[in-house]
PDB file of N, CA and C in Angstrom:
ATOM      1  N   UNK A   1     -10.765 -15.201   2.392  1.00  0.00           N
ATOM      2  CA  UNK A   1     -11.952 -15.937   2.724  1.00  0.00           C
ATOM      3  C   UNK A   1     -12.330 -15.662   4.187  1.00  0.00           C
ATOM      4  N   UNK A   2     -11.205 -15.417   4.888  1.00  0.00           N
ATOM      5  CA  UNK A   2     -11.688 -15.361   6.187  1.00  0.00           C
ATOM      6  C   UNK A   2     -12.361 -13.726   6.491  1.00  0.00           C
ATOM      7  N   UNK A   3     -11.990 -13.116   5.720  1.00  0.00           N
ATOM      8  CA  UNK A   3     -12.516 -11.919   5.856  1.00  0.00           C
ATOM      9  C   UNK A   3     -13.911 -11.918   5.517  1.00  0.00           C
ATOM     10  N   UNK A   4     -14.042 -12.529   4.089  1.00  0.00           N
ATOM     11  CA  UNK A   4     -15.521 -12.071   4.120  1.00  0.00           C
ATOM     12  C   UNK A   4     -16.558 -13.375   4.314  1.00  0.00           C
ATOM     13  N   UNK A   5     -16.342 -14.525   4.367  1.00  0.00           N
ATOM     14  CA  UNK A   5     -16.537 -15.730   4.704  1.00  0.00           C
ATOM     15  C   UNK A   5     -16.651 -16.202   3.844  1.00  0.00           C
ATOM     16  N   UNK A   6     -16.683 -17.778   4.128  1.00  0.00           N
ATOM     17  CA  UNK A   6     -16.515 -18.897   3.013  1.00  0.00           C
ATOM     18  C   UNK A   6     -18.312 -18.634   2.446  1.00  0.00           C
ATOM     19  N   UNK A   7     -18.614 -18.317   2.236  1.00  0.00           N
ATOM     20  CA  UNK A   7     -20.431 -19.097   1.948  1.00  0.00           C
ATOM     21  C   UNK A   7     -20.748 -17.258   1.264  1.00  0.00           C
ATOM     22  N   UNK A   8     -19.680 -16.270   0.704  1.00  0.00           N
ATOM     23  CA  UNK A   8     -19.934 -15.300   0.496  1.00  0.00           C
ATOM     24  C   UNK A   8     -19.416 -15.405  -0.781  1.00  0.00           C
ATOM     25  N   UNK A   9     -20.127 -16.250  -1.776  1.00  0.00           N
ATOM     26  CA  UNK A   9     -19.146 -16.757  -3.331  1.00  0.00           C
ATOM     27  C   UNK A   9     -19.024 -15.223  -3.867  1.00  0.00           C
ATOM     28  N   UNK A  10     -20.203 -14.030  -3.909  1.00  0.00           N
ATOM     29  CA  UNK A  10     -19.588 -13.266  -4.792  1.00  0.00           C
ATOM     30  C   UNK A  10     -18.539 -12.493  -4.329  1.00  0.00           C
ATOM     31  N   UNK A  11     -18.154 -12.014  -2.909  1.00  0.00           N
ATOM     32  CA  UNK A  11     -16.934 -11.323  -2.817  1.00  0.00           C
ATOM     33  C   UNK A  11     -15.838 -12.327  -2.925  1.00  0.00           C
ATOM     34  N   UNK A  12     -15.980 -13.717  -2.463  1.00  0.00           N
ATOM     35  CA  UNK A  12     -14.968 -14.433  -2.709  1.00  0.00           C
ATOM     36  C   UNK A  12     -14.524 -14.469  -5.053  1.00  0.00           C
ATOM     37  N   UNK A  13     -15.707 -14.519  -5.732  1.00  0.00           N
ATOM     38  CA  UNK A  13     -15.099 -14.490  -7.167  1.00  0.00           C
ATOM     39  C   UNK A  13     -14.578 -13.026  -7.466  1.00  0.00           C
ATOM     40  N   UNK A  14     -14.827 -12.223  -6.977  1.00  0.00           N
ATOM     41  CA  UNK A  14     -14.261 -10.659  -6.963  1.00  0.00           C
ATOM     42  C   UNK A  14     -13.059 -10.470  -6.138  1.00  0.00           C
ATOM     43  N   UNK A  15     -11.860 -11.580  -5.541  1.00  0.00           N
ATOM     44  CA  UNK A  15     -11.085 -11.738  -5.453  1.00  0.00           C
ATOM     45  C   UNK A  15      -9.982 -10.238  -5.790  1.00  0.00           C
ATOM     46  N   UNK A  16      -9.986 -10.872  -6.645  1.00  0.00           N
ATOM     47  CA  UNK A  16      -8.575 -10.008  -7.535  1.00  0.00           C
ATOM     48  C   UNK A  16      -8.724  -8.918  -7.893  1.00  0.00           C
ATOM     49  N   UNK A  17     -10.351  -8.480  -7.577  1.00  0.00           N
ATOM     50  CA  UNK A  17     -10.421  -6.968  -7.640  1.00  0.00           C
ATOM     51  C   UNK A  17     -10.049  -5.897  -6.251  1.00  0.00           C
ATOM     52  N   UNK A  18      -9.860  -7.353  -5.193  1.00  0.00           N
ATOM     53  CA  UNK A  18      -9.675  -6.408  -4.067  1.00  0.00           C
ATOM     54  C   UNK A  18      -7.925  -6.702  -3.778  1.00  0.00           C
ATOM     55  N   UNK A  19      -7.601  -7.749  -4.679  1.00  0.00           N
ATOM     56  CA  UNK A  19      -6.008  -7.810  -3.749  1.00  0.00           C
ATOM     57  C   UNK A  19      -4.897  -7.035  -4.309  1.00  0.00           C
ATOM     58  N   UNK A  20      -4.745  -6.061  -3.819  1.00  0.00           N
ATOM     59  CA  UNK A  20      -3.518  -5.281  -3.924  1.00  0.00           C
ATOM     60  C   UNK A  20      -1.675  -6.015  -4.321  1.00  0.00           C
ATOM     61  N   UNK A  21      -1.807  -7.349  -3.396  1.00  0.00           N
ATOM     62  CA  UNK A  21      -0.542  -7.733  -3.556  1.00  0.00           C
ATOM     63  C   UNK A  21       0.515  -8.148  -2.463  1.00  0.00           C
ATOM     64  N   UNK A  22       1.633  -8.434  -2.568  1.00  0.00           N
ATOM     65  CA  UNK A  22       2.247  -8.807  -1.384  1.00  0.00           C
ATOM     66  C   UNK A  22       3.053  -8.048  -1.325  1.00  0.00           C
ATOM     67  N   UNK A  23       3.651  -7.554  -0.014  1.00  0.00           N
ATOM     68  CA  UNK A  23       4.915  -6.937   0.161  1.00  0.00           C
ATOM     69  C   UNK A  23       5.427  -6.757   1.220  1.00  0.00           C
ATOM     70  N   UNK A  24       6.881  -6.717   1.227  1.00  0.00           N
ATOM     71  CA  UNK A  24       7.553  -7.161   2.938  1.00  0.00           C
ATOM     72  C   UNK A  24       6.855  -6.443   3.969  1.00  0.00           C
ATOM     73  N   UNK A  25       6.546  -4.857   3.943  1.00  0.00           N
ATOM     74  CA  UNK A  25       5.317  -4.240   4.814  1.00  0.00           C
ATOM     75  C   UNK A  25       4.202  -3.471   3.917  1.00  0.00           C
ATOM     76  N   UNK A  26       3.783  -2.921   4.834  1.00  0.00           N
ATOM     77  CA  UNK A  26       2.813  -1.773   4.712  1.00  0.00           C
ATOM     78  C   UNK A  26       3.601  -0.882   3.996  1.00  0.00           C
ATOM     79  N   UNK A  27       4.691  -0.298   4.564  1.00  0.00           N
ATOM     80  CA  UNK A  27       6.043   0.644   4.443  1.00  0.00           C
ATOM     81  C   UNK A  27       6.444   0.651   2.781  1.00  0.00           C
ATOM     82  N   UNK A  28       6.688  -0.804   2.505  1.00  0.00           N
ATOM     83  CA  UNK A  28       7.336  -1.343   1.444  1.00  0.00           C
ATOM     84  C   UNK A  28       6.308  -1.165   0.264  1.00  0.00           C
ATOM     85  N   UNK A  29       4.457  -1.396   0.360  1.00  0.00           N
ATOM     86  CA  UNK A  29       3.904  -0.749  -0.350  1.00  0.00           C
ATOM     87  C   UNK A  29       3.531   0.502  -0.715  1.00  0.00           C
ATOM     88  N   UNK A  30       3.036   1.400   0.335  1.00  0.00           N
ATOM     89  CA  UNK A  30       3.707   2.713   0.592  1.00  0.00           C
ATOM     90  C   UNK A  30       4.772   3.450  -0.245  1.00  0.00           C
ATOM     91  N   UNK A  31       5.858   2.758  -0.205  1.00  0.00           N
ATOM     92  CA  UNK A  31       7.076   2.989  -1.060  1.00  0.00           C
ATOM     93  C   UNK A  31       6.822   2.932  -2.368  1.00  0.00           C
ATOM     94  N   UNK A  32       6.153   1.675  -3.384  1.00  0.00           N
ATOM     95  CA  UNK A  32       5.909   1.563  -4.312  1.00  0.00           C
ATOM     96  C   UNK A  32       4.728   2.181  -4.874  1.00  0.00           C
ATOM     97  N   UNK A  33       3.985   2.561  -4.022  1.00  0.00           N
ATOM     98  CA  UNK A  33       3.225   3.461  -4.828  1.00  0.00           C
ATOM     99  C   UNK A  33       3.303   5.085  -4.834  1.00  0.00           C
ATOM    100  N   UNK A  34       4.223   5.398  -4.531  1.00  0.00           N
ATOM    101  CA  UNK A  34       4.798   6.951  -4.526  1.00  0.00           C
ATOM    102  C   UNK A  34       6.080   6.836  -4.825  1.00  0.00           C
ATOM    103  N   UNK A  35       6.255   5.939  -5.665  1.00  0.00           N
ATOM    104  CA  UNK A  35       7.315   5.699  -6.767  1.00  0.00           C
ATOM    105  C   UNK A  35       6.637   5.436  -7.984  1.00  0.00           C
ATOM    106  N   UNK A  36       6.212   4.827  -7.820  1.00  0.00           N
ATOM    107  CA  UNK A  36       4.606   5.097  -9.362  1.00  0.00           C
ATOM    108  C   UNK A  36       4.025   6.353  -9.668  1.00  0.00           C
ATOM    109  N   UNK A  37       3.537   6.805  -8.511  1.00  0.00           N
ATOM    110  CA  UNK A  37       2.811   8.132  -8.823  1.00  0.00           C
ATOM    111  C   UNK A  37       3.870   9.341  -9.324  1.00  0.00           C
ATOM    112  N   UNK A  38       5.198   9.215  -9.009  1.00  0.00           N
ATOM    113  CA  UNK A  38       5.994  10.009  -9.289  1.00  0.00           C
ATOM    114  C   UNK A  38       6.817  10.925  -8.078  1.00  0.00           C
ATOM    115  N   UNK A  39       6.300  10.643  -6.779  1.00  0.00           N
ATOM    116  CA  UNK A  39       6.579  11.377  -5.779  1.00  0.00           C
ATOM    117  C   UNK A  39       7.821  11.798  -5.387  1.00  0.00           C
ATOM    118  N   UNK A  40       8.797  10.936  -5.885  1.00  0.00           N
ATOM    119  CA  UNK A  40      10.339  11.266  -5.690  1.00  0.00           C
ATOM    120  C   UNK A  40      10.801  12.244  -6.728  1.00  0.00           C
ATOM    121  N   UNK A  41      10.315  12.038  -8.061  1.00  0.00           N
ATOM    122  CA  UNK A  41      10.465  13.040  -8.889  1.00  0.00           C
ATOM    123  C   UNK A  41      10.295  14.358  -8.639  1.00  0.00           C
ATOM    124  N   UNK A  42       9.250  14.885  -7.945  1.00  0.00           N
ATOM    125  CA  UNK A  42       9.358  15.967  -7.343  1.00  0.00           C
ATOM    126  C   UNK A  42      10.014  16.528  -6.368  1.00  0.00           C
ATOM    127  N   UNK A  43      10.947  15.804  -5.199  1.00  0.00           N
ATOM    128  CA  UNK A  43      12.091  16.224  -4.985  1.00  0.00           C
ATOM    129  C   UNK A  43      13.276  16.233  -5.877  1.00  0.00           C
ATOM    130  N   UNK A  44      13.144  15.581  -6.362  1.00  0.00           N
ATOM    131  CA  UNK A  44      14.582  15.173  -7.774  1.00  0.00           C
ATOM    132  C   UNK A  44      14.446  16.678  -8.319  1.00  0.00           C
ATOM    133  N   UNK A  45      13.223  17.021  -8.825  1.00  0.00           N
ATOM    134  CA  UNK A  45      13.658  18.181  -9.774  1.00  0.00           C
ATOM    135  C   UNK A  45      13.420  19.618  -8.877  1.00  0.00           C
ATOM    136  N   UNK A  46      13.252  19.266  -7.458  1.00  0.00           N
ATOM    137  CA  UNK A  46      13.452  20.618  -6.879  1.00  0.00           C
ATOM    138  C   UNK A  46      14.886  21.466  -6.825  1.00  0.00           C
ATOM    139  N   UNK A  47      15.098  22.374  -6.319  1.00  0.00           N
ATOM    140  CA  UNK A  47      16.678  23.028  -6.384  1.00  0.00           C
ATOM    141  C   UNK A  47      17.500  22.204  -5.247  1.00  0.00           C
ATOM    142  N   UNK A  48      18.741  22.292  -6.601  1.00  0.00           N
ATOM    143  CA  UNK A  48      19.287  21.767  -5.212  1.00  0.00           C
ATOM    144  C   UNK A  48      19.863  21.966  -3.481  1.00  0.00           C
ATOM    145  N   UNK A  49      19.557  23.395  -3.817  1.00  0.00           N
ATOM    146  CA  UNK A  49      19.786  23.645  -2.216  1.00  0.00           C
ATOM    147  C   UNK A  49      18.715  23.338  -1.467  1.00  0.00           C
ATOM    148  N   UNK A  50      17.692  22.950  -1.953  1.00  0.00           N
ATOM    149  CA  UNK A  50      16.388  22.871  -1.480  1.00  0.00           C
ATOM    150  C   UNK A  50      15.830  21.295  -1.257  1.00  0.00           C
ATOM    151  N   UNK A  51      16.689  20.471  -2.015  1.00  0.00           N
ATOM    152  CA  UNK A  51      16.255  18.795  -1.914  1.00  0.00           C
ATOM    153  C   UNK A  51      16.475  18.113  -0.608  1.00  0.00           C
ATOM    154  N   UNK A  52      17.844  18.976   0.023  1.00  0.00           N
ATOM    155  CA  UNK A  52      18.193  18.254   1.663  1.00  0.00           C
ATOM    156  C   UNK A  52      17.014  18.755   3.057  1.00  0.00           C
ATOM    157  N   UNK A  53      15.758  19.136   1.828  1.00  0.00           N
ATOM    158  CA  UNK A  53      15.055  19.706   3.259  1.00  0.00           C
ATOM    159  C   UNK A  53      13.943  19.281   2.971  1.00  0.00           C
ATOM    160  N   UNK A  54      13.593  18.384   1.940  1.00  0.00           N
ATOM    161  CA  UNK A  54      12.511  17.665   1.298  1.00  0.00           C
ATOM    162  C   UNK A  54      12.566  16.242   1.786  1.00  0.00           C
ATOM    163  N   UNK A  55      11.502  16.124   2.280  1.00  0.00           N
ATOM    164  CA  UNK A  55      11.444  14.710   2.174  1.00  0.00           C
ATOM    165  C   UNK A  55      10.000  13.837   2.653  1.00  0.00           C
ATOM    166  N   UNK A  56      10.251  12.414   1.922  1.00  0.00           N
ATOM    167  CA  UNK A  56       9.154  11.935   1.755  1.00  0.00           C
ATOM    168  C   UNK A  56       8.347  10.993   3.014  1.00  0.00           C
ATOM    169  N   UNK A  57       7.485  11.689   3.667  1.00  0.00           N
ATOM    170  CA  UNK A  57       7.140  10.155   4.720  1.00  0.00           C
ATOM    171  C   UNK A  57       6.167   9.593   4.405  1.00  0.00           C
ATOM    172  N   UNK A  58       7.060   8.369   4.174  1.00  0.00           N
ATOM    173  CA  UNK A  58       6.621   7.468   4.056  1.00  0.00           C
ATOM    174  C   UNK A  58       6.007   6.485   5.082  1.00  0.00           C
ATOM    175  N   UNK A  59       6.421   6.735   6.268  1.00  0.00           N
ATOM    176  CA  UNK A  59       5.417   6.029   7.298  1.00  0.00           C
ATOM    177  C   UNK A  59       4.719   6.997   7.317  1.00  0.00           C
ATOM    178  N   UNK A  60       4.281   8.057   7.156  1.00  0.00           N
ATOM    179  CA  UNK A  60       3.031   8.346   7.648  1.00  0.00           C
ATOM    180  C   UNK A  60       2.116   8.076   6.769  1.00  0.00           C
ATOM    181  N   UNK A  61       2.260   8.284   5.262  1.00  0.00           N
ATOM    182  CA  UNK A  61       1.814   7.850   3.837  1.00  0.00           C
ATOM    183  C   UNK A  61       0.924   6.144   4.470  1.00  0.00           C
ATOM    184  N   UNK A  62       2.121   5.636   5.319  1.00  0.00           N
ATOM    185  CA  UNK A  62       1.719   4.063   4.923  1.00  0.00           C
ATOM    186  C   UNK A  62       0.527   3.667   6.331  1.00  0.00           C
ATOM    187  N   UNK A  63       0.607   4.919   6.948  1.00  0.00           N
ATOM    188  CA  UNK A  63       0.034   4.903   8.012  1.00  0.00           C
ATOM    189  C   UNK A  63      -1.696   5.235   7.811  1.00  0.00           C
ATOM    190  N   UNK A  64      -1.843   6.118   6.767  1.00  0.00           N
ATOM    191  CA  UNK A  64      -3.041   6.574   5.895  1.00  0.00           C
ATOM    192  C   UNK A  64      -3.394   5.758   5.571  1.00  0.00           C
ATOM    193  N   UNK A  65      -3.024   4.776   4.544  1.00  0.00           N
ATOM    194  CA  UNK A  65      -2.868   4.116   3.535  1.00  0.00           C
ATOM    195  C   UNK A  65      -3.636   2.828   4.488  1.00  0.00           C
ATOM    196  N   UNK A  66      -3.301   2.638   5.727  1.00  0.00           N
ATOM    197  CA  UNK A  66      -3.750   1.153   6.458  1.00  0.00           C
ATOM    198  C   UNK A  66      -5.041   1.697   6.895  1.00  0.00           C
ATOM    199  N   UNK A  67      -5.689   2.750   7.169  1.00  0.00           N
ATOM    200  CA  UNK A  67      -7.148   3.196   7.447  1.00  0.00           C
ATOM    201  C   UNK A  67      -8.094   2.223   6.565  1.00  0.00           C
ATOM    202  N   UNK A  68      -7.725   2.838   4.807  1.00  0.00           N
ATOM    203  CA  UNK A  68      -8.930   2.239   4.284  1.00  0.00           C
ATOM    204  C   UNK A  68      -8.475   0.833   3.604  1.00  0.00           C
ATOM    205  N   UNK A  69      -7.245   0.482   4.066  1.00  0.00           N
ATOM    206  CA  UNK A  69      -7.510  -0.805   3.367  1.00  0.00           C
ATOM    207  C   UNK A  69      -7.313  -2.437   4.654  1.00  0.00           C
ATOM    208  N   UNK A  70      -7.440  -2.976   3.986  1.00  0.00           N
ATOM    209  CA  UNK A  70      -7.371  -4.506   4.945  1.00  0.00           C
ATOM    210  C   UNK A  70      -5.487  -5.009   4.506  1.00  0.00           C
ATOM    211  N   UNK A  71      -5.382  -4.853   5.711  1.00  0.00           N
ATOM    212  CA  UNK A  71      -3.636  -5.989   5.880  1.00  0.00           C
ATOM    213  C   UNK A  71      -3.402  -7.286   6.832  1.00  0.00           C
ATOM    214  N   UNK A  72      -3.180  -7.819   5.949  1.00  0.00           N
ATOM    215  CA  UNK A  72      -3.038  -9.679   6.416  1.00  0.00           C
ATOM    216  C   UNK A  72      -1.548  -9.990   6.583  1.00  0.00           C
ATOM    217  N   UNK A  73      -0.739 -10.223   7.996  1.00  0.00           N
ATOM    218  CA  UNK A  73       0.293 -10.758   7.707  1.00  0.00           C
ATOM    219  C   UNK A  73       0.406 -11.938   7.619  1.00  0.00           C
ATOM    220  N   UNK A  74       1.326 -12.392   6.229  1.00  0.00           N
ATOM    221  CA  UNK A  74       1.063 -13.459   6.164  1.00  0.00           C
ATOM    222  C   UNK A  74       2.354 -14.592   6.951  1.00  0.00           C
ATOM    223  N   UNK A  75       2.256 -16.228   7.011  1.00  0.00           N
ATOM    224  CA  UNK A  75       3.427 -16.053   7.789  1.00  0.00           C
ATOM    225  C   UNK A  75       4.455 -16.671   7.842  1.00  0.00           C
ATOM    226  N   UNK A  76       5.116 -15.774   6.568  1.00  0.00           N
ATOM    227  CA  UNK A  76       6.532 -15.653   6.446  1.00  0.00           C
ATOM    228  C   UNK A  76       7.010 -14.031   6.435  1.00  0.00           C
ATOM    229  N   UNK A  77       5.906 -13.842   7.393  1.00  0.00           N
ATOM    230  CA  UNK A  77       6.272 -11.779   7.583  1.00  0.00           C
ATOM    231  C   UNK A  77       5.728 -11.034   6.635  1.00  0.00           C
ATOM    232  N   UNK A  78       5.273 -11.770   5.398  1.00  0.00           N
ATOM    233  CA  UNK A  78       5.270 -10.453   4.589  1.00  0.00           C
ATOM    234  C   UNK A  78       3.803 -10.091   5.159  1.00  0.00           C
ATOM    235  N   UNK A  79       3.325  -8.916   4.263  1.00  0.00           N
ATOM    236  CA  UNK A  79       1.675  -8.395   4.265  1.00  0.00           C
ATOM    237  C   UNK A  79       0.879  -8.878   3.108  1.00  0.00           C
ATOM    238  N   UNK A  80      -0.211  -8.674   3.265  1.00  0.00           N
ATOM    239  CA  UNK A  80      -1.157  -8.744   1.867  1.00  0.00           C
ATOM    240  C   UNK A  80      -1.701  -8.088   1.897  1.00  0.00           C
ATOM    241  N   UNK A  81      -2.067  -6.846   0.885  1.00  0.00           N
ATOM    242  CA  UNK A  81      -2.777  -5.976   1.094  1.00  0.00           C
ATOM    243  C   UNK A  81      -4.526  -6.364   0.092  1.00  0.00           C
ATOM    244  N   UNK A  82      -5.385  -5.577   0.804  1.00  0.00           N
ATOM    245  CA  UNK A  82      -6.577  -5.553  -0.322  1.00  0.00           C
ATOM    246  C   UNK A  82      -7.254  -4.169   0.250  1.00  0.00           C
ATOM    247  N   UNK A  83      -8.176  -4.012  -0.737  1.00  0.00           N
ATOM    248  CA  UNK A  83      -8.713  -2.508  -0.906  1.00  0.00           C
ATOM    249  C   UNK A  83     -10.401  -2.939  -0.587  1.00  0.00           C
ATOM    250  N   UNK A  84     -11.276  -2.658   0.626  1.00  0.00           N
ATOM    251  CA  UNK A  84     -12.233  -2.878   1.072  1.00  0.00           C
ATOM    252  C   UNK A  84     -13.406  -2.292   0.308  1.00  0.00           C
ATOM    253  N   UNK A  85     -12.986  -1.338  -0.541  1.00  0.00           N
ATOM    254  CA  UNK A  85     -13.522   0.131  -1.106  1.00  0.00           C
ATOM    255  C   UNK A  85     -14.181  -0.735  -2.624  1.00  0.00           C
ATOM    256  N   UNK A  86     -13.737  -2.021  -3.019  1.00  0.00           N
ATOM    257  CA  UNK A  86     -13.964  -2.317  -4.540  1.00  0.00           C
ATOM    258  C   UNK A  86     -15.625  -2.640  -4.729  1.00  0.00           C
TER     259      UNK A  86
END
């Protein structure tokens, strides 16, 4: 509400189309969604001499990831994420 203001009923009933969810960070969502998409899998099935030189960043992923969207900490630490884009 504070984002888009109280007296703004239709983004406020379109709610749940923008909230992504809670999670301990940015980092921690980040994480879960390149575990969805499959992103670890593709080191998993690279060779194995080749997996200790792979790897995933994830802060920078989560660092992208905070451009286009809105993060609220909330306060007991965690985040809330929503997607500005809906």
């Amino acid at each position: 509400m504070e984002y888009v203001g109280a007296e703004d009923e239709e983004a406020l009933a379109r709610f749940e189309d923008h909230y992504l969810g809670e999670y301990p960070s940015l980092d921690a969502y980040a994480e879960y969604l390149l575990e969805e998409c499959g992103a670890y899998q593709v080191t998993d099935e690279a060779p194995e001499w080749l997996q200790s030189y792979l790897k995933v960043d994830v802060e920078g992923y989560a660092n992208d990831l905070g451009i286009g969207l809105h993060v609220v900490e909330g306060e007991d630490g965690n985040v809330h994420v929503f997607d500005t884009r809906c």
